[in-house]
C-alpha atoms as a PDB file:
ATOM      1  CA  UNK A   1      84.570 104.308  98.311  1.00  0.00           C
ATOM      2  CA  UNK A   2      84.652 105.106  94.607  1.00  0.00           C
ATOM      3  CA  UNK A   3      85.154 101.934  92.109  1.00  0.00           C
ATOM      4  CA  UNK A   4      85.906 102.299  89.031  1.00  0.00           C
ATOM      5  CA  UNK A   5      85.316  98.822  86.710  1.00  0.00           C
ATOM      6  CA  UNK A   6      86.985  99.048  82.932  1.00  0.00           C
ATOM      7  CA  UNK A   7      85.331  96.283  81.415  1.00  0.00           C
ATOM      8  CA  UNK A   8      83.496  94.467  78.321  1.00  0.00           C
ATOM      9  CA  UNK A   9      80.064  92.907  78.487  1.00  0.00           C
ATOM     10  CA  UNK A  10      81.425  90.198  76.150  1.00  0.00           C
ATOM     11  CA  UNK A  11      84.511  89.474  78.660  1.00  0.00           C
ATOM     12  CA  UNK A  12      83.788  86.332  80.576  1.00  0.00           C
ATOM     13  CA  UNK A  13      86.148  87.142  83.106  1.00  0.00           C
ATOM     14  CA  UNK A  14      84.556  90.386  83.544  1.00  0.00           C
ATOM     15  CA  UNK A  15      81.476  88.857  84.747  1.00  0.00           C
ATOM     16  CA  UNK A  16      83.548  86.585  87.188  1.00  0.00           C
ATOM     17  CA  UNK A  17      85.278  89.486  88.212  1.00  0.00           C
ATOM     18  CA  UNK A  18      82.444  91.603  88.910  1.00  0.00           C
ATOM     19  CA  UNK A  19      80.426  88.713  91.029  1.00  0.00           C
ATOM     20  CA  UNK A  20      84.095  88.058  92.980  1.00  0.00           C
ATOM     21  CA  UNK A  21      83.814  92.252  93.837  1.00  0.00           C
ATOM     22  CA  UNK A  22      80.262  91.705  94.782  1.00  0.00           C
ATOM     23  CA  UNK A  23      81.190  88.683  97.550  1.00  0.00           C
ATOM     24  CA  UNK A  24      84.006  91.256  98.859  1.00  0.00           C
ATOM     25  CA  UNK A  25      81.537  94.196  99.628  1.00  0.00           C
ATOM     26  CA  UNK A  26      78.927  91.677 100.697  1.00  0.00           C
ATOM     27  CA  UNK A  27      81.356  89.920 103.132  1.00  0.00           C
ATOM     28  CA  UNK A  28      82.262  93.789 104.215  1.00  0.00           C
ATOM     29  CA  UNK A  29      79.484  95.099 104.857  1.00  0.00           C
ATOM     30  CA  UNK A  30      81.012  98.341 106.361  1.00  0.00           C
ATOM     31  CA  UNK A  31      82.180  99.212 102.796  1.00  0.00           C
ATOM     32  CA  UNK A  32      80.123 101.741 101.048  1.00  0.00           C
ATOM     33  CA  UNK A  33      81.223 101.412  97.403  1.00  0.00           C
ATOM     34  CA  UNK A  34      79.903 103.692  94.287  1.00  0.00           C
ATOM     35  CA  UNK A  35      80.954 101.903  91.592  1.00  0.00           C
ATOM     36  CA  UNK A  36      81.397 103.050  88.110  1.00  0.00           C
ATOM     37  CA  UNK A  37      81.403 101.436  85.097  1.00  0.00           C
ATOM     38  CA  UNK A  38      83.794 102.308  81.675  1.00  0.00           C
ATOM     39  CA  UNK A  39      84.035 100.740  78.520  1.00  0.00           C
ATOM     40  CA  UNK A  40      86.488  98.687  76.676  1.00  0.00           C
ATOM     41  CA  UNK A  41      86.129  96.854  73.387  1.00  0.00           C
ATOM     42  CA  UNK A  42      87.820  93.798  73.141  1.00  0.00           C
ATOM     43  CA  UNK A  43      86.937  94.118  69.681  1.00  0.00           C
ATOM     44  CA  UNK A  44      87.230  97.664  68.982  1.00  0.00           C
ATOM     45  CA  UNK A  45      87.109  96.998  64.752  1.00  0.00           C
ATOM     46  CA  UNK A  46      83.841  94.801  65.107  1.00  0.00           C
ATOM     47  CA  UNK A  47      81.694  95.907  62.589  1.00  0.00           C
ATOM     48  CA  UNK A  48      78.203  96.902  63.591  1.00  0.00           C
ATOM     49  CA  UNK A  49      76.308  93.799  62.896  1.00  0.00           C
ATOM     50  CA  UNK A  50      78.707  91.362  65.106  1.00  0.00           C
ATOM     51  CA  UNK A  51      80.387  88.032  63.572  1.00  0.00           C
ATOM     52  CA  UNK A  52      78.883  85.257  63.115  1.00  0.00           C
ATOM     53  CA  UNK A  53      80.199  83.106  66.636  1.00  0.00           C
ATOM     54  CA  UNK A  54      82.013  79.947  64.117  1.00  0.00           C
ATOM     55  CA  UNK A  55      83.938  82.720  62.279  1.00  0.00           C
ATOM     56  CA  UNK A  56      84.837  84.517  65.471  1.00  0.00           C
ATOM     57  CA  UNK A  57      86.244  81.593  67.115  1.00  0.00           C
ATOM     58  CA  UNK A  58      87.986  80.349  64.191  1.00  0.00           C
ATOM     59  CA  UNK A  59      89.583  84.049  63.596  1.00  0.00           C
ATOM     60  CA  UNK A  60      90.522  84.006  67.630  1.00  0.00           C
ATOM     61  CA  UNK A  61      91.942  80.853  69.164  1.00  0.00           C
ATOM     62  CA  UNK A  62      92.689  78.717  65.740  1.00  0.00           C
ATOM     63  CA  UNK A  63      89.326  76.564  65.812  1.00  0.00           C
ATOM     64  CA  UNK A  64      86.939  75.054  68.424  1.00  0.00           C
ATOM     65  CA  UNK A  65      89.216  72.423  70.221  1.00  0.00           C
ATOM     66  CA  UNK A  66      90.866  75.004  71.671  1.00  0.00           C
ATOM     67  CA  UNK A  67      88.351  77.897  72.192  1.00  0.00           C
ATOM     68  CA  UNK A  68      86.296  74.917  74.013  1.00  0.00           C
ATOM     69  CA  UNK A  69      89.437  74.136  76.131  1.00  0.00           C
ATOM     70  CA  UNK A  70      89.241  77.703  77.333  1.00  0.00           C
ATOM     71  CA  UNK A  71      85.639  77.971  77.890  1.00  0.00           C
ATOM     72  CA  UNK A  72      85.782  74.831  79.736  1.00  0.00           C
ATOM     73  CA  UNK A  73      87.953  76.378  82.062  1.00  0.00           C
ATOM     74  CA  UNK A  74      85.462  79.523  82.457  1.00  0.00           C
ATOM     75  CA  UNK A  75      82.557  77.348  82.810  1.00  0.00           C
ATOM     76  CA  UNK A  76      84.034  75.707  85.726  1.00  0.00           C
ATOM     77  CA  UNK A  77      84.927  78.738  87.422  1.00  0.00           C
ATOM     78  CA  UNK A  78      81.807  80.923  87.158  1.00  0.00           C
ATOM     79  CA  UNK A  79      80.206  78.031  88.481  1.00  0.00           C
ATOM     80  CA  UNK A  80      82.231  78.975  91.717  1.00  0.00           C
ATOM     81  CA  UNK A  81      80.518  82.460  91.491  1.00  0.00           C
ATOM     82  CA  UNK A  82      76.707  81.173  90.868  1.00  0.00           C
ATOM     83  CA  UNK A  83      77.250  81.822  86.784  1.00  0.00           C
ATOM     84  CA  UNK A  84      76.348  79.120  84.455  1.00  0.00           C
ATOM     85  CA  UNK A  85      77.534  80.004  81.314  1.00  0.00           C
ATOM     86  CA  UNK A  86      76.272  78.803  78.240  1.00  0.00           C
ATOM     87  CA  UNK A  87      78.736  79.214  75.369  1.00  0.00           C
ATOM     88  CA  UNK A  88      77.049  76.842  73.019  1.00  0.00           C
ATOM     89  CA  UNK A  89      74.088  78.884  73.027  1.00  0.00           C
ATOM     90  CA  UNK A  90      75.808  82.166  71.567  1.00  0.00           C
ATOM     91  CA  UNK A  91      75.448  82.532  67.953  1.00  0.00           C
ATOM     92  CA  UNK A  92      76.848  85.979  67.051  1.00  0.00           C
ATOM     93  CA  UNK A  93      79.747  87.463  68.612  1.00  0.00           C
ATOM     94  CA  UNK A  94      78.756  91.384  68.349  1.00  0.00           C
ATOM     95  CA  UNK A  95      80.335  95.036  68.460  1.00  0.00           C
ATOM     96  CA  UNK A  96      79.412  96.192  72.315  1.00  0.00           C
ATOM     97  CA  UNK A  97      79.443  99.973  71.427  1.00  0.00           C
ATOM     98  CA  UNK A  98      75.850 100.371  71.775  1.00  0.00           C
ATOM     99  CA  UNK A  99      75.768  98.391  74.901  1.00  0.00           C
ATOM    100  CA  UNK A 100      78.744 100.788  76.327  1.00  0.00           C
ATOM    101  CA  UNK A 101      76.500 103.880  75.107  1.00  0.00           C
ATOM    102  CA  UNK A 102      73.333 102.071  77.215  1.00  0.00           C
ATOM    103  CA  UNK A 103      75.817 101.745  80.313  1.00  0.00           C
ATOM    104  CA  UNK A 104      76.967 105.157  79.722  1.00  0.00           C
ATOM    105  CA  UNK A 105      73.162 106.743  79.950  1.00  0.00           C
ATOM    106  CA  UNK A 106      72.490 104.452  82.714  1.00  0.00           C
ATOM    107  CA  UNK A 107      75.217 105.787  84.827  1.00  0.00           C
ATOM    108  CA  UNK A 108      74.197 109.276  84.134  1.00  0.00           C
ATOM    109  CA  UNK A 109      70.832 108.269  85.140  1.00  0.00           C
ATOM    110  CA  UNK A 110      71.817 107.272  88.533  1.00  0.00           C
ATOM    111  CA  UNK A 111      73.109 103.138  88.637  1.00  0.00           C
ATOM    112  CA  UNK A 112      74.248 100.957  85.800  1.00  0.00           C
ATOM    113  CA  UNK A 113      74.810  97.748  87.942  1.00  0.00           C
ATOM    114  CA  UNK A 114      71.999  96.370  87.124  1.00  0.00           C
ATOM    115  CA  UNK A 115      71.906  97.170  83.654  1.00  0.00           C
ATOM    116  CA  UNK A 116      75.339  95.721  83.214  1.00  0.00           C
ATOM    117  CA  UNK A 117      74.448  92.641  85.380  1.00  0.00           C
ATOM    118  CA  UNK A 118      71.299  91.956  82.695  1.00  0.00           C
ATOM    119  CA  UNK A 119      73.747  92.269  79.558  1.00  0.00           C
ATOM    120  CA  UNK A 120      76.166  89.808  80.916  1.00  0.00           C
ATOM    121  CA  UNK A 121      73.415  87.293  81.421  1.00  0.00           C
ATOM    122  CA  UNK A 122      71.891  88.043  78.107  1.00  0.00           C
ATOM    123  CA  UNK A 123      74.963  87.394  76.438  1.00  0.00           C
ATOM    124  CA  UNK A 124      76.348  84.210  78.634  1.00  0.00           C
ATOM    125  CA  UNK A 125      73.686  82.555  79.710  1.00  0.00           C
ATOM    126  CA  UNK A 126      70.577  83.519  76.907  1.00  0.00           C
ATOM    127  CA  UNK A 127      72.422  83.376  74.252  1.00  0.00           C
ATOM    128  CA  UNK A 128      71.371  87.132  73.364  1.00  0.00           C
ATOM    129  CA  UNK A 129      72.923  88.908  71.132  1.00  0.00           C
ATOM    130  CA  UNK A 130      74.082  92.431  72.507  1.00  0.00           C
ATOM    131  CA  UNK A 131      74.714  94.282  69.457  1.00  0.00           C
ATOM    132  CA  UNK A 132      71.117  94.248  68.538  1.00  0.00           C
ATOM    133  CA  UNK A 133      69.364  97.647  69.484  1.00  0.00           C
ATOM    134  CA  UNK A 134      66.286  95.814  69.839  1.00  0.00           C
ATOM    135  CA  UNK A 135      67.275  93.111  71.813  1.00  0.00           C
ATOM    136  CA  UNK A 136      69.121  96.198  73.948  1.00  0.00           C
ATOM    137  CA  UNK A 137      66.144  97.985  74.341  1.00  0.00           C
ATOM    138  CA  UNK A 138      64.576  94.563  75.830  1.00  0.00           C
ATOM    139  CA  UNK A 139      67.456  94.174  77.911  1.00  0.00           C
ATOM    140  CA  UNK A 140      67.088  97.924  79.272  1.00  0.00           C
ATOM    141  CA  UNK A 141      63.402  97.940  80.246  1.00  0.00           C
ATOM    142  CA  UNK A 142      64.239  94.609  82.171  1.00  0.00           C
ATOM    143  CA  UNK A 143      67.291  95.893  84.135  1.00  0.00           C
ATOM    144  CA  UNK A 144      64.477  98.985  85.007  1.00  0.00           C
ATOM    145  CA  UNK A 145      65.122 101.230  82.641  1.00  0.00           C
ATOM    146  CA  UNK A 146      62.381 102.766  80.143  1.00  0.00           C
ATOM    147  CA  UNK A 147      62.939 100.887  77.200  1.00  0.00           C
ATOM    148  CA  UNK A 148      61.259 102.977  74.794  1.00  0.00           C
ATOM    149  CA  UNK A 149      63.426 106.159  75.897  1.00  0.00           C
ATOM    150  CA  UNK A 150      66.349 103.548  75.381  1.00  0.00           C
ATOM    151  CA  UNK A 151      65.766 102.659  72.079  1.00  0.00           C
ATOM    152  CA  UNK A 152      65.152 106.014  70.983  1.00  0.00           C
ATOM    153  CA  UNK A 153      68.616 107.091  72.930  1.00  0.00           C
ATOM    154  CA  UNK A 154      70.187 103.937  70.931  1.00  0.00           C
ATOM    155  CA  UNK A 155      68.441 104.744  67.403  1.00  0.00           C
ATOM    156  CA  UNK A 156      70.380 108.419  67.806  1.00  0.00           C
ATOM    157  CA  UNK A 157      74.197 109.093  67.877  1.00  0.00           C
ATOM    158  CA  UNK A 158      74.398 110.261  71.356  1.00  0.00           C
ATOM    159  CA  UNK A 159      77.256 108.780  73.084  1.00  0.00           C
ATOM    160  CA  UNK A 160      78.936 107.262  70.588  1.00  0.00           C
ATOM    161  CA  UNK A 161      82.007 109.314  70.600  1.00  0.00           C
ATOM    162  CA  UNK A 162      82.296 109.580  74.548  1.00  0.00           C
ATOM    163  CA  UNK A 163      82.610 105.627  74.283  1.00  0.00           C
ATOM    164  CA  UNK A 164      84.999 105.295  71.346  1.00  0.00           C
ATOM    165  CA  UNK A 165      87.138 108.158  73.838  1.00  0.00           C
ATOM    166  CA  UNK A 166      86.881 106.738  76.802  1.00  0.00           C
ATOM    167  CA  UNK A 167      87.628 103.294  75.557  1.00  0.00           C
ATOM    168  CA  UNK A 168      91.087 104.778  73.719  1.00  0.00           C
ATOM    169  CA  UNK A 169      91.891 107.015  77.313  1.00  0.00           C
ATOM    170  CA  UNK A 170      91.844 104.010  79.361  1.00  0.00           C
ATOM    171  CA  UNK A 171      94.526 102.115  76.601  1.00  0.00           C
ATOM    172  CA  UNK A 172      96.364 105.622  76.764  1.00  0.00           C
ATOM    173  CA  UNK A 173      96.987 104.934  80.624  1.00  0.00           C
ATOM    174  CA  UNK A 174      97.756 101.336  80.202  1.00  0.00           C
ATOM    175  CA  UNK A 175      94.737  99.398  80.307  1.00  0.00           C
ATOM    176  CA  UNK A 176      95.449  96.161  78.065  1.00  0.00           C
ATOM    177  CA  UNK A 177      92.947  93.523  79.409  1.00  0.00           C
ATOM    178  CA  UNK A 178      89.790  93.944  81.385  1.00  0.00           C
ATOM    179  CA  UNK A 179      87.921  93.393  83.568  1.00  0.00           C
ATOM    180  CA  UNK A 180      90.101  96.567  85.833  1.00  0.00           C
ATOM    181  CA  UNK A 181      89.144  98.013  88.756  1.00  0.00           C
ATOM    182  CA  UNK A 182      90.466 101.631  89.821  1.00  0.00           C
ATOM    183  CA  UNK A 183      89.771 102.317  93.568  1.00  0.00           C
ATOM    184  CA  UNK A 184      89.448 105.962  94.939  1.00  0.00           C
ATOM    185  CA  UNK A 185      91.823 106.896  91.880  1.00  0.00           C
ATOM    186  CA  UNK A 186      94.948 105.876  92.711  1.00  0.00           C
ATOM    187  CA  UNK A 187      94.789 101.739  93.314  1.00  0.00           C
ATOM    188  CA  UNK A 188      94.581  99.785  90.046  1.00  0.00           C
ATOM    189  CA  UNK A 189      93.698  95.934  90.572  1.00  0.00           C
ATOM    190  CA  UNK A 190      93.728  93.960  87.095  1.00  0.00           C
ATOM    191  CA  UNK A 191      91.967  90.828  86.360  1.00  0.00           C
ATOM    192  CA  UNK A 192      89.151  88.512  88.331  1.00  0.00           C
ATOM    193  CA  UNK A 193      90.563  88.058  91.693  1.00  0.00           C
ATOM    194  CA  UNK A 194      89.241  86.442  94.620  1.00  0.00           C
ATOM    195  CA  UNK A 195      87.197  87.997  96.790  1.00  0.00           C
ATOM    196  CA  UNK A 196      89.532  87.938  99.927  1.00  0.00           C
ATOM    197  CA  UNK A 197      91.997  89.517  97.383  1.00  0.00           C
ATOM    198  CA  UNK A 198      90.404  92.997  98.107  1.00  0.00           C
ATOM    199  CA  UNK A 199      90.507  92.864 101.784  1.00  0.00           C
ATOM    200  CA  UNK A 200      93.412  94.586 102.428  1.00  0.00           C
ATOM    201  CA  UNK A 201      93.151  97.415 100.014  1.00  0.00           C
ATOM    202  CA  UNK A 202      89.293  98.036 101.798  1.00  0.00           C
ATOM    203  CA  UNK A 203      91.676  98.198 105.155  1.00  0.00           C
ATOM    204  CA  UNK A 204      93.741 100.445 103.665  1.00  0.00           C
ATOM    205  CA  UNK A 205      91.476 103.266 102.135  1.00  0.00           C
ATOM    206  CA  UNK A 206      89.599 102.960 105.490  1.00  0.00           C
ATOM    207  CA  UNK A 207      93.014 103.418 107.327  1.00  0.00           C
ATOM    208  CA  UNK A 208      93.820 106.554 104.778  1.00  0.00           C
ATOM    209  CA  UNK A 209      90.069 107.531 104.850  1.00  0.00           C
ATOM    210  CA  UNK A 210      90.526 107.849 108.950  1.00  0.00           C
ATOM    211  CA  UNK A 211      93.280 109.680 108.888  1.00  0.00           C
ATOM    212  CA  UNK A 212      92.061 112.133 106.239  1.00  0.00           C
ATOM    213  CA  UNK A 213      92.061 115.954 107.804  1.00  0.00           C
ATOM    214  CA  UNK A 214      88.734 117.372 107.737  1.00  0.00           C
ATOM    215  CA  UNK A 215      87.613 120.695 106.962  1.00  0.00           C
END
């Protein structure tokens, strides 16, 4: 089964939503998912060197009292998930096109989950800031990757364009909000839901898969 996540590694609910996926195919263990992973920007102007995290939140939700409202609200539900989020310890809210080129060569390499897994707990839990191509290359050769070959790949322009593209195609279609996942193609689910929310859309690609002609 082909999954398709449109996502940002600075979405909160992204990382909910990808752990809530996660208990689904665990619980279903009959479910052979590929999953794919495509970028969105939630802040597509960011310039290169991020914003300082005060500014940010100031520019975004008015001042603290209410971004900490919000993230209050988060906290308590990636607890339910095993995340323990640590907003107070990010200090620079960054652009995430480099870490969408990383994903990008990671999925041509073979498997980006665990590449994207390590950037959401850099960010949310470390404190880490993901715009740095330093602190990306560290990130990489964690998550398995070579980390020299991805710091030269980020230190170069490769990819750069494909992201910026991909990120306006899935906007084209419709894509507002992330964390989206696109099964087989033709199902569209939007937002973090609950694991036993996928259920019966694994029934019914297995159902359609089933009664597929072959040859």
């Amino acid at each position: 089964m082909r999954i398709d996540i449109v996502s940002d590694v600075i979405c909160p609910w992204c990382y909910i939503g990808k752990r809530r996926l996660a208990q689904a195919l665990q619980q279903r263990p009959e479910v052979e998912a590929e999953i794919l992973w495509h970028p969105f920007q939630l802040n597509p102007d960011m310039p290169p060197e991020g914003m300082a995290r005060d500014r940010y939140i100031a520019a975004k939700f008015g001042g603290g009292q209410h971004a900490n409202r919000i993230y209050q609200n988060v906290t308590e539900v990636g607890a339910t998930v095993g995340i323990p989020f640590h907003f107070e310890r990010i200090q620079v809210t960054p652009s995430t096109r480099d870490a969408h080129r990383l994903i990008r060569r990671a999925t041509e390499a073979g498997d980006a989950d665990p590449l994207v897994e390590a950037l959401f707990n850099a960010y949310f839990i470390e404190g880490r800031n993901v715009g740095d191509r330093v602190i990306l290359a560290e990130i990489a050769q964690k998550a398995g990757l070579d980390g020299e070959e991805a710091a030269r790949f980020l230190a170069s322009p490769d990819g750069a364009e494909e992201v910026v593209a991909e990120d306006m195609s899935a906007r084209r279609i419709g894509i507002n909000a992330v964390p989206c996942f696109i099964f087989e193609r033709k199902y569209v689910v939007s937002g973090a839901q609950e694991a036993e929310f996928f259920f019966p859309l694994f029934d019914l690609l297995k159902t359609q898969g089933a009664a597929a002609p072959v040859g």
